[in-house]
N, C-alpha and C. Protein backbone atom coordinates (compact mmCIF):
# COMPACT_ATOMS: atom_id res chain seq x y z
N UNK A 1 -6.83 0.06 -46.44
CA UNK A 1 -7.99 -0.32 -47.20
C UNK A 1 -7.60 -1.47 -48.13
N UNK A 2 -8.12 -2.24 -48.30
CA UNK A 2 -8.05 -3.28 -49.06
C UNK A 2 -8.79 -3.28 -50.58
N UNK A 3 -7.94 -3.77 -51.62
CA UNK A 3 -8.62 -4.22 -52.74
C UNK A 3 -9.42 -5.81 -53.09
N UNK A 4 -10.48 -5.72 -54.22
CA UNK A 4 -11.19 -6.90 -54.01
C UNK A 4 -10.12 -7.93 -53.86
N UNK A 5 -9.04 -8.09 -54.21
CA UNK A 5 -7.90 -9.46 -54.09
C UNK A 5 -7.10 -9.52 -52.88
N UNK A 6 -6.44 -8.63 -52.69
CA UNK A 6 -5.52 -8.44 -51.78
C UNK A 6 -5.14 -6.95 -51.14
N UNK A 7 -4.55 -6.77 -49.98
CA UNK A 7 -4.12 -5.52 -49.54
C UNK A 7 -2.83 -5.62 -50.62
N UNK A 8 -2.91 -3.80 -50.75
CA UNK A 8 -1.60 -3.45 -51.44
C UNK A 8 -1.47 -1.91 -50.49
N UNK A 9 -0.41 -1.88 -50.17
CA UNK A 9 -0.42 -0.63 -49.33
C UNK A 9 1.27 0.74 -49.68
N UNK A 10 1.58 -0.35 -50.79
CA UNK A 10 2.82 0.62 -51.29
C UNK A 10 2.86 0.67 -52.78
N UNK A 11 3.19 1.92 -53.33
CA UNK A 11 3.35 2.01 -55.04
C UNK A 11 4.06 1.03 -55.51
N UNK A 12 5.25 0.40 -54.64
CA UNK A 12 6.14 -0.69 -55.55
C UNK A 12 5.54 -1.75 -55.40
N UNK A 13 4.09 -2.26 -54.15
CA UNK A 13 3.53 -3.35 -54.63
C UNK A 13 2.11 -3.14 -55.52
N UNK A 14 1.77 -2.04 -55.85
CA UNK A 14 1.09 -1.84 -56.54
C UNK A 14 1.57 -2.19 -58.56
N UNK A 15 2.65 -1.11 -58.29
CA UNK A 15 3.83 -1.69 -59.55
C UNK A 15 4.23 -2.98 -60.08
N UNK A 16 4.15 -3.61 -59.02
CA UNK A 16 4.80 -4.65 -59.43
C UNK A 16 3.65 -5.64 -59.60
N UNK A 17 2.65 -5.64 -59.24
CA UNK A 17 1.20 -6.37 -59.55
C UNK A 17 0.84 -5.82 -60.92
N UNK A 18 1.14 -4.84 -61.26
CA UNK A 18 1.49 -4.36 -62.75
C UNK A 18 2.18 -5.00 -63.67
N UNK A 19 3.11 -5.33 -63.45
CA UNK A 19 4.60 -6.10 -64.09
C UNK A 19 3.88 -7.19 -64.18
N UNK A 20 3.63 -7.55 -62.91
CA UNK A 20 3.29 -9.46 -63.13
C UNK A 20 2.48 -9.36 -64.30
N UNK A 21 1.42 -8.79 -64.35
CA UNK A 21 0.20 -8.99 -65.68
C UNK A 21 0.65 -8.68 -66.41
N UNK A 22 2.20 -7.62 -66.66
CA UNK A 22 2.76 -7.12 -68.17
C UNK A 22 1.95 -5.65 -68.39
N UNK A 23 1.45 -5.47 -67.47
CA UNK A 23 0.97 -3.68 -67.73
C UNK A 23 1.86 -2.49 -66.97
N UNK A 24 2.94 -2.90 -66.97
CA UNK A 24 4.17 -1.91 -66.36
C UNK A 24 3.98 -0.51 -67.29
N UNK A 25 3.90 -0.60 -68.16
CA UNK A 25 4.21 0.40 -69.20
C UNK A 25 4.21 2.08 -68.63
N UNK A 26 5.01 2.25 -68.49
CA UNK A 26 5.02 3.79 -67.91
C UNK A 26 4.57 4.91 -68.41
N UNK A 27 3.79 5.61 -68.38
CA UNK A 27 3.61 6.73 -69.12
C UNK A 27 4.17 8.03 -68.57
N UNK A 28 5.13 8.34 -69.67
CA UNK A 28 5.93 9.91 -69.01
C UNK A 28 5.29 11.12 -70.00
N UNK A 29 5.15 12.36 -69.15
CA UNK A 29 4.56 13.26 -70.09
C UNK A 29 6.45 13.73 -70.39
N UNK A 30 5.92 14.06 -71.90
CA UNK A 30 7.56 14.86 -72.50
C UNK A 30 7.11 15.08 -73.60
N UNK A 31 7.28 16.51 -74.04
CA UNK A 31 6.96 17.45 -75.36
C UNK A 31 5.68 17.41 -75.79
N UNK A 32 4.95 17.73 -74.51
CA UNK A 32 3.27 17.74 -74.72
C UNK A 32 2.73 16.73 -74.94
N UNK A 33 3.65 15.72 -74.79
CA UNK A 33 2.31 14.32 -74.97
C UNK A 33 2.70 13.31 -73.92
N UNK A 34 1.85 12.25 -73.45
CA UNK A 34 2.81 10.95 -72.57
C UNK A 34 2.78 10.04 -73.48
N UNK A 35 4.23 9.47 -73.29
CA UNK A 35 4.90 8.20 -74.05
C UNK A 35 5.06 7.18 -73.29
N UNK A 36 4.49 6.02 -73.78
CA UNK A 36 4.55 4.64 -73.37
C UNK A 36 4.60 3.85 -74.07
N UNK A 37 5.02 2.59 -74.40
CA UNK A 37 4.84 1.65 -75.07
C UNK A 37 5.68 1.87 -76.85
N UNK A 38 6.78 3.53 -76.96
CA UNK A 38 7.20 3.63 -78.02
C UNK A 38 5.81 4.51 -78.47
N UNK A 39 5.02 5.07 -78.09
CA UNK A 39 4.25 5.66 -78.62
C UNK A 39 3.75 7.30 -77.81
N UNK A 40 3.60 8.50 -78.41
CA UNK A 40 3.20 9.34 -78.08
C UNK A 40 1.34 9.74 -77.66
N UNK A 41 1.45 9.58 -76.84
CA UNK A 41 -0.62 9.69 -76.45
C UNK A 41 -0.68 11.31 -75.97
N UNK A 42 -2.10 11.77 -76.57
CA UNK A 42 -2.46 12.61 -76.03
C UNK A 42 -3.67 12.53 -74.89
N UNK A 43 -4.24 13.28 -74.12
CA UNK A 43 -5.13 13.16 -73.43
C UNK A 43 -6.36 12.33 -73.99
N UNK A 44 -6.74 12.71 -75.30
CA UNK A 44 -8.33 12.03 -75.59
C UNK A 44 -7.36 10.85 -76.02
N UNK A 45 -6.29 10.07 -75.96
CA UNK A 45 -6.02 9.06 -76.29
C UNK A 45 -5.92 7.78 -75.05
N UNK A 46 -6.49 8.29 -74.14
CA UNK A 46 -6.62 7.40 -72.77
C UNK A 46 -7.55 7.69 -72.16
N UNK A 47 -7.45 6.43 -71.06
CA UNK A 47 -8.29 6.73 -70.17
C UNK A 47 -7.80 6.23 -68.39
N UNK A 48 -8.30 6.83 -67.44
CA UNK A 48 -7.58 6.12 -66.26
C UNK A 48 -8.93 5.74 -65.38
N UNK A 49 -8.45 4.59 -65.11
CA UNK A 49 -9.10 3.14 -64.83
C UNK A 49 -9.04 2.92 -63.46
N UNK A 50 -7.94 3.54 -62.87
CA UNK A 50 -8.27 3.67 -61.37
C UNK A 50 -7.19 4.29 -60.88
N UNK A 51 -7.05 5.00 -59.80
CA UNK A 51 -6.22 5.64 -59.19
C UNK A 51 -6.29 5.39 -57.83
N UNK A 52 -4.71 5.57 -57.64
CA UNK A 52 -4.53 4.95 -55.89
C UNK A 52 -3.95 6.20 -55.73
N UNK A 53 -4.22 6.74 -54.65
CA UNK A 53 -3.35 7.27 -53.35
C UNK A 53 -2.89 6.50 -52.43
N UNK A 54 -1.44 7.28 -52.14
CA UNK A 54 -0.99 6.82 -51.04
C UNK A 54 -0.39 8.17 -50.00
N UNK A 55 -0.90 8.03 -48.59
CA UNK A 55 -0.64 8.97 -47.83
C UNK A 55 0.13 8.86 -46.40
N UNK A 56 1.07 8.90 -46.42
CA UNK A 56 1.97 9.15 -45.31
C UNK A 56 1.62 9.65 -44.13
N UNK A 57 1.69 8.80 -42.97
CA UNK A 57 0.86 9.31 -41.70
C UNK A 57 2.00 10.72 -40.70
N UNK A 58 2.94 10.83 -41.28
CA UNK A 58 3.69 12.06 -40.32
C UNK A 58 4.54 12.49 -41.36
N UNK A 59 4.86 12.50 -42.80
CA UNK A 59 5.69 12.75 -43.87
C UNK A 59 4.94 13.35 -44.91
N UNK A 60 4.49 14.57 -45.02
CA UNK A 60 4.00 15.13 -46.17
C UNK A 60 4.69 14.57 -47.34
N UNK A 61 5.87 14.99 -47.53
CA UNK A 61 6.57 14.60 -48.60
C UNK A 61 6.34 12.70 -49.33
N UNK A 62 5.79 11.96 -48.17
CA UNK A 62 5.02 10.30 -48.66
C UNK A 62 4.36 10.28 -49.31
N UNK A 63 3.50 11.33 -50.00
CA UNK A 63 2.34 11.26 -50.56
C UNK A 63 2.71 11.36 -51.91
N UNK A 64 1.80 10.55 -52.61
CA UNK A 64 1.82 10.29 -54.10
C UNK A 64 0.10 9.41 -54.73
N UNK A 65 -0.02 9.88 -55.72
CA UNK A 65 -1.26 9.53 -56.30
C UNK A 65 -0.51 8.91 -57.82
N UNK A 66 -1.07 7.32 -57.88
CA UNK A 66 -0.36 6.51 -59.23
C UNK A 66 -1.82 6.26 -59.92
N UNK A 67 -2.02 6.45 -61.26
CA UNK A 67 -3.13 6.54 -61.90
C UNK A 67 -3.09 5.60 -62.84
N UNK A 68 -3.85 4.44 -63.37
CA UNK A 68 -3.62 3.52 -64.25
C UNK A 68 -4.51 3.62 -65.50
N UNK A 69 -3.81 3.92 -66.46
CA UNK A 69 -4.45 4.29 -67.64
C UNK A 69 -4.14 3.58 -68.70
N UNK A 70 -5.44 3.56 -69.64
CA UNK A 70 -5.55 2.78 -70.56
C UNK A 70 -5.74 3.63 -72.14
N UNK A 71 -5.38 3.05 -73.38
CA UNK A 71 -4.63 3.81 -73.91
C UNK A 71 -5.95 3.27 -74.94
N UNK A 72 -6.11 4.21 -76.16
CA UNK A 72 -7.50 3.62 -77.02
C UNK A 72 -7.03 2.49 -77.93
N UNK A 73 -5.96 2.49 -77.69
CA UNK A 73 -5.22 1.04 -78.55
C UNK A 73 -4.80 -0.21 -77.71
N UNK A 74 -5.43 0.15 -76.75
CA UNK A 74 -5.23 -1.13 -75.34
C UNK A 74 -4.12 -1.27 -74.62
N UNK A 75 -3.27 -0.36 -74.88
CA UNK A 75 -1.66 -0.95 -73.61
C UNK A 75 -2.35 0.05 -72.47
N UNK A 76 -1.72 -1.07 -71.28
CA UNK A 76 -2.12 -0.79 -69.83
C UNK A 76 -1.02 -0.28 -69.33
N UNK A 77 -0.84 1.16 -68.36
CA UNK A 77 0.22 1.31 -67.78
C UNK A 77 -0.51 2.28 -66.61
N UNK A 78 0.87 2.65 -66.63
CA UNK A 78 0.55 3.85 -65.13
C UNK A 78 1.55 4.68 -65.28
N UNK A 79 0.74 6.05 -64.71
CA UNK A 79 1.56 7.22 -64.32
C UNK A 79 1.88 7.80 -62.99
N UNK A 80 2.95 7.97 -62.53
CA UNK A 80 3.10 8.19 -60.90
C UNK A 80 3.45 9.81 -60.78
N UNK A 81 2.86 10.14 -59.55
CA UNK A 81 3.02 11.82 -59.59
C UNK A 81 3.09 11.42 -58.01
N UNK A 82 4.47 12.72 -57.30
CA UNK A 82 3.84 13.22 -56.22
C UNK A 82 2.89 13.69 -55.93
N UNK A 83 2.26 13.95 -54.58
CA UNK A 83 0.79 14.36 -54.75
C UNK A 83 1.28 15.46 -54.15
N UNK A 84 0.27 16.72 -54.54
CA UNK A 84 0.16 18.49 -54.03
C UNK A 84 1.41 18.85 -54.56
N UNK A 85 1.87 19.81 -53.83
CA UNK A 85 2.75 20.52 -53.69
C UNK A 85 4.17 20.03 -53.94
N UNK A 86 4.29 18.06 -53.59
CA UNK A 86 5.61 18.20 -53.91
C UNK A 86 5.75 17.13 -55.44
N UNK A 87 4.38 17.60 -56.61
CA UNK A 87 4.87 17.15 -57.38
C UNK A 87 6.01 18.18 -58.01
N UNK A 88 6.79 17.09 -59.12
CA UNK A 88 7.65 17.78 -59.37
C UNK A 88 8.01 17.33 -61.34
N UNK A 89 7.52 17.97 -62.01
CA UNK A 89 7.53 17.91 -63.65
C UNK A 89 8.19 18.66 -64.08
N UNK A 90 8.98 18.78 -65.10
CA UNK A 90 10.15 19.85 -65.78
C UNK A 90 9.03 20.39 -66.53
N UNK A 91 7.63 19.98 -66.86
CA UNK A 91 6.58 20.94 -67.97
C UNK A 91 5.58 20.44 -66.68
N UNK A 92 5.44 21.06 -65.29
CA UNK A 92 4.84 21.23 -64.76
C UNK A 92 2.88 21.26 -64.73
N UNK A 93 3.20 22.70 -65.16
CA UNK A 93 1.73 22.77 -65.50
C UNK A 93 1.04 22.04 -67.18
N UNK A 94 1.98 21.59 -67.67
CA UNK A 94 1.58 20.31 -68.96
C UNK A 94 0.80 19.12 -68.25
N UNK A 95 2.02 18.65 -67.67
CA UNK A 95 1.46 17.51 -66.80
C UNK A 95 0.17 17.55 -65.82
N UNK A 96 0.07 18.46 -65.48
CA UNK A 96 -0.94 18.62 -64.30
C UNK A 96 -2.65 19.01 -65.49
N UNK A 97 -2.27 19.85 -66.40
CA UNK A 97 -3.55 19.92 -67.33
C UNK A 97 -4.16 18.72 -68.38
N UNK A 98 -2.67 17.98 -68.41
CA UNK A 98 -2.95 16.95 -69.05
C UNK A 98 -3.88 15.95 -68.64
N UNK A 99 -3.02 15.22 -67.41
CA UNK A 99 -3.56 14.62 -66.41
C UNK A 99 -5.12 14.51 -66.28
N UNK A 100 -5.62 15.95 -65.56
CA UNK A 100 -6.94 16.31 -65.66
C UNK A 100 -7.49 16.40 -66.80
N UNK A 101 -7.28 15.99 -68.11
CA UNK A 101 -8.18 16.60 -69.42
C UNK A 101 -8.25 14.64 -69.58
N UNK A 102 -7.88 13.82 -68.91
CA UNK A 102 -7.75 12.43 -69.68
C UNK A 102 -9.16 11.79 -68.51
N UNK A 103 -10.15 11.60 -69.63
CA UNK A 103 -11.20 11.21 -68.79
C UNK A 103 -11.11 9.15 -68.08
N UNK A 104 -12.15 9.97 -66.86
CA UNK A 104 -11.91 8.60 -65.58
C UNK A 104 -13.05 7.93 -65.75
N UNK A 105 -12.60 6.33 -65.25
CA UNK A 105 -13.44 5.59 -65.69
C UNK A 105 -13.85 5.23 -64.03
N UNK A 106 -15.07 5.33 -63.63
CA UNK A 106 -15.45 4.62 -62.43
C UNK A 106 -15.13 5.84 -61.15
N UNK A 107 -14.90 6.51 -61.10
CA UNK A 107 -14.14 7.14 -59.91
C UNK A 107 -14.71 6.72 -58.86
N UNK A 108 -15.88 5.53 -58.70
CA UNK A 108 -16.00 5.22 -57.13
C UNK A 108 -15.00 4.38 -56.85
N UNK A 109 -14.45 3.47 -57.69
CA UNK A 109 -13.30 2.63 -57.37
C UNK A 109 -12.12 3.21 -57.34
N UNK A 110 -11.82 4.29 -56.91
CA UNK A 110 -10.48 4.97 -55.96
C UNK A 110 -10.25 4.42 -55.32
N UNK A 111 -8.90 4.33 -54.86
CA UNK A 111 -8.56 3.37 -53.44
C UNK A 111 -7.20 4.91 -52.95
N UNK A 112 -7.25 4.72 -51.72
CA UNK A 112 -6.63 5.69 -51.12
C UNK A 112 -6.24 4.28 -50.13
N UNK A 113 -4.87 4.74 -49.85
CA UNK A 113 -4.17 3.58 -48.98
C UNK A 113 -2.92 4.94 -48.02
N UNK A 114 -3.19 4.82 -46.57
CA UNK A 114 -2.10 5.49 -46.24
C UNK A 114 -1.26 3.89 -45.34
N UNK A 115 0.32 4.66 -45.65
CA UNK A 115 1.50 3.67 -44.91
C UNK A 115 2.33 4.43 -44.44
């Protein structure tokens, strides 16, 4: 599937179309909150702006969903999760409630890309 600019069909060229604009900023969940940018966010402190899947045509384990979220103080980043079963978080179910409590902007503009 293609985006309005260009095909992107892998997280590291998705990432790195990130970088170029300077919105790399990673967000990791750790001690109940995600940190990016030197700063601790909670859920009502973002928002995600679009989310890609990516799905592996014979490798369950390929699959991953990267979510790009925006923070109420404006830094742009992203958070990467395996998708289903083989995500994998040391505060597991944090991450996964978190995740879902941080409201989406647009959800028709999903892009699902399998490689």
């Amino acid at each position: 599937m293609k985006s309005s600019t260009e095909e992107m069909t892998t997280t590291s060229q998705v990432v790195e179309r990130l970088r170029k604009n300077g919105d790399d900023n990673e967000f990791r969940w750790k001690d109940g909150s995600f940190v990016a940018a030197g700063k601790n966010y909670q859920p009502e402190d973002l928002k995600i702006v679009k989310t890609y899947r990516f799905e592996g045509f014979s490798d369950p384990s390929d699959t991953a969903v990267l979510y790009v979220i925006k923070t109420n103080d404006n830094v742009l980043g992203y958070s990467l999760d395996a998708y289903g079963v083989y995500s994998n978080h040391d505060d597991e179910q944090g991450y996964d409630n978190a995740i879902r409590m941080i409201p989406v902007a647009n959800r028709d503009e999903q892009l699902l890309f399998e490689v």
